[in-house]
C-alpha atoms as a PDB file:
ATOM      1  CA  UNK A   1       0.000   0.000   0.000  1.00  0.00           C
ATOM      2  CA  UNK A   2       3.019   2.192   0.801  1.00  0.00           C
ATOM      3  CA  UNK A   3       4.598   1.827  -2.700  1.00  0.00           C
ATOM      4  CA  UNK A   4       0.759   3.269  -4.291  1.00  0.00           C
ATOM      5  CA  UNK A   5       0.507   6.096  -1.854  1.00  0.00           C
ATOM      6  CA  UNK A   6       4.382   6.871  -3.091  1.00  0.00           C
ATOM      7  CA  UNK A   7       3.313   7.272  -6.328  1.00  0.00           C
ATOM      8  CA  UNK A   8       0.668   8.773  -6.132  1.00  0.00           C
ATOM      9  CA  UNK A   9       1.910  11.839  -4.545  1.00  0.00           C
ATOM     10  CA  UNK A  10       4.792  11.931  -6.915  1.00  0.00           C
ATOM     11  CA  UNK A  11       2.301  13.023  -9.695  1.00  0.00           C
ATOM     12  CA  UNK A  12       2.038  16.851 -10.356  1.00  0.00           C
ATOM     13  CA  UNK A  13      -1.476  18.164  -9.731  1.00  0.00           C
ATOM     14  CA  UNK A  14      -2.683  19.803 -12.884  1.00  0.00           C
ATOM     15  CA  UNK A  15      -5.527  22.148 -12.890  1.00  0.00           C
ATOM     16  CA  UNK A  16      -7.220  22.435 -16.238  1.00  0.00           C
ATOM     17  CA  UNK A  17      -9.060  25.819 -17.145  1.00  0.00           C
ATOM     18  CA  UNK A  18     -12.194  23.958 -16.826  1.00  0.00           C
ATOM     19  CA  UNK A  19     -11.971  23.861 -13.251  1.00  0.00           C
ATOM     20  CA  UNK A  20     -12.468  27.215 -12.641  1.00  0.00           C
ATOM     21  CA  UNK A  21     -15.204  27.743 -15.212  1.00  0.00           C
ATOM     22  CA  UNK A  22     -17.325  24.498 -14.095  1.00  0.00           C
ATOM     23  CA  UNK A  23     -18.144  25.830 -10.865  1.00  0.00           C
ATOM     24  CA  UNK A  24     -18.870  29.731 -13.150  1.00  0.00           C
ATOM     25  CA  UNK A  25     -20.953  27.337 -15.345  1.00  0.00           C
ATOM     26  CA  UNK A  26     -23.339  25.806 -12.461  1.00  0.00           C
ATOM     27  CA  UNK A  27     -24.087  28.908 -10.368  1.00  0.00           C
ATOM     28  CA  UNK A  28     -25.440  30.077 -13.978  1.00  0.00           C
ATOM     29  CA  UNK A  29     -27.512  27.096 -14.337  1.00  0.00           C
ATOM     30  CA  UNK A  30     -28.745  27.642 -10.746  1.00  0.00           C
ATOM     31  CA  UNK A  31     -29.678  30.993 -11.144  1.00  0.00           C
ATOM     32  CA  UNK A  32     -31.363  30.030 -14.657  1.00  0.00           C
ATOM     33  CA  UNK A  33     -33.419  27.621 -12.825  1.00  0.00           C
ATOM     34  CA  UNK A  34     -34.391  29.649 -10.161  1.00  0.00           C
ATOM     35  CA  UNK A  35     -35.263  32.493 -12.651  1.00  0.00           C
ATOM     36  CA  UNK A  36     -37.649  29.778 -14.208  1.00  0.00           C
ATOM     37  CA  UNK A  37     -39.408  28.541 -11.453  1.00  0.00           C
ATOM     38  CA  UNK A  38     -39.626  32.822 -10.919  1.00  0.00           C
ATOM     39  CA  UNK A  39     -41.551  33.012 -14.171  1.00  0.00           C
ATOM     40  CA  UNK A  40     -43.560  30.102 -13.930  1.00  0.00           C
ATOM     41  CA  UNK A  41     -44.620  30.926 -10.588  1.00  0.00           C
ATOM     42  CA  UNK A  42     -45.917  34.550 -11.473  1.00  0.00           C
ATOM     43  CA  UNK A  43     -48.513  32.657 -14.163  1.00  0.00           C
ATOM     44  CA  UNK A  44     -52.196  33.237 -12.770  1.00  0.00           C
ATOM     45  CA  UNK A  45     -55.883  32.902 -13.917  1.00  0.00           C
ATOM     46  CA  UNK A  46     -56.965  36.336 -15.845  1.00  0.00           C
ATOM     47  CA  UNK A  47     -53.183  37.543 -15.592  1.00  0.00           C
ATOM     48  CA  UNK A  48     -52.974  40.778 -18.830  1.00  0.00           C
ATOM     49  CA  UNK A  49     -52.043  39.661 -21.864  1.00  0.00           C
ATOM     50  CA  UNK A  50     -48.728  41.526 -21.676  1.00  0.00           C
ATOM     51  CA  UNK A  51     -47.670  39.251 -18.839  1.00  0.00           C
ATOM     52  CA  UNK A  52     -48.809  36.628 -20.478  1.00  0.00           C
ATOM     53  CA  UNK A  53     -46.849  37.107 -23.513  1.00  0.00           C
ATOM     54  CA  UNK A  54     -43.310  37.729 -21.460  1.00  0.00           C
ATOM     55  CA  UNK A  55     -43.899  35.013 -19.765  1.00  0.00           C
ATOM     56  CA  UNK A  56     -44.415  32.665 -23.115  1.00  0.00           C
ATOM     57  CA  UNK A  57     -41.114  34.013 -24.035  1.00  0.00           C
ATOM     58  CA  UNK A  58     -39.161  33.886 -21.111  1.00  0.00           C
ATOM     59  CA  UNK A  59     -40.382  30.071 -21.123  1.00  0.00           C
ATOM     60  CA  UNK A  60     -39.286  29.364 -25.019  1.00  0.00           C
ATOM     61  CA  UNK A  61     -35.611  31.316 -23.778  1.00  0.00           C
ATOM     62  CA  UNK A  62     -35.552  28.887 -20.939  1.00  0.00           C
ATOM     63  CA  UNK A  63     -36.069  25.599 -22.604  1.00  0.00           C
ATOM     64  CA  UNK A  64     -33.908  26.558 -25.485  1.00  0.00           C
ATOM     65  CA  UNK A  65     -30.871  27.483 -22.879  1.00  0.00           C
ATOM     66  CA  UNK A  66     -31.667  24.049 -21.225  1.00  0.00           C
ATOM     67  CA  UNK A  67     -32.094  22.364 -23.875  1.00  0.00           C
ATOM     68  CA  UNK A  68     -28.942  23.665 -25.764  1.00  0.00           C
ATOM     69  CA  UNK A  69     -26.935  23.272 -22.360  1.00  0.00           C
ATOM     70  CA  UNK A  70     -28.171  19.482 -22.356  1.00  0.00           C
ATOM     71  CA  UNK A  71     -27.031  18.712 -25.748  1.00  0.00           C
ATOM     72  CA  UNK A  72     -23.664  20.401 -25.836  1.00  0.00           C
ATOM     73  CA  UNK A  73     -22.803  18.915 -22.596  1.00  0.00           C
ATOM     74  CA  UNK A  74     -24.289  15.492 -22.097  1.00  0.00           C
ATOM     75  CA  UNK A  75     -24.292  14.322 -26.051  1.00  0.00           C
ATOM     76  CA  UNK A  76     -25.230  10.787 -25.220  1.00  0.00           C
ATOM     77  CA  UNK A  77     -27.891  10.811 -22.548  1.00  0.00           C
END
């Protein structure tokens, strides 16, 4: 076990520019979500048509990001 533990501490720790931006990346996919749930939670019966219409397009914005953001970063599920 010795001889593993030696090794593995011999190996440089590399940080990769991706581990800055992945934690940059999911506090903007928190705050998208949470900007969602905002908008869906402001629909209401006889709501103006104005808010009804921003609120149509905030919803087509949001499922394009999301659905963009699933494609381009999990391909294959």
């Amino acid at each position: 076990m010795q001889l593993i533990s030696d090794q593995m501490s011999k190996k440089p720790l590399l940080l990769s520019p991706n581990t800055f931006s992945c934690c940059r990346f999911e506090i903007a996919i928190f705050v998208l979500i949470f900007l969602n749930m905002l908008t869906m939670g402001i629909e209401h019966y006889n709501q103006p048509h104005a808010v009804f219409f921003v609120l149509e397009v905030s919803n087509a914005f949001f499922t394009t990001v999301f659905g963009l953001g699933k494609s381009t970063h999990f391909p294959l599920i």
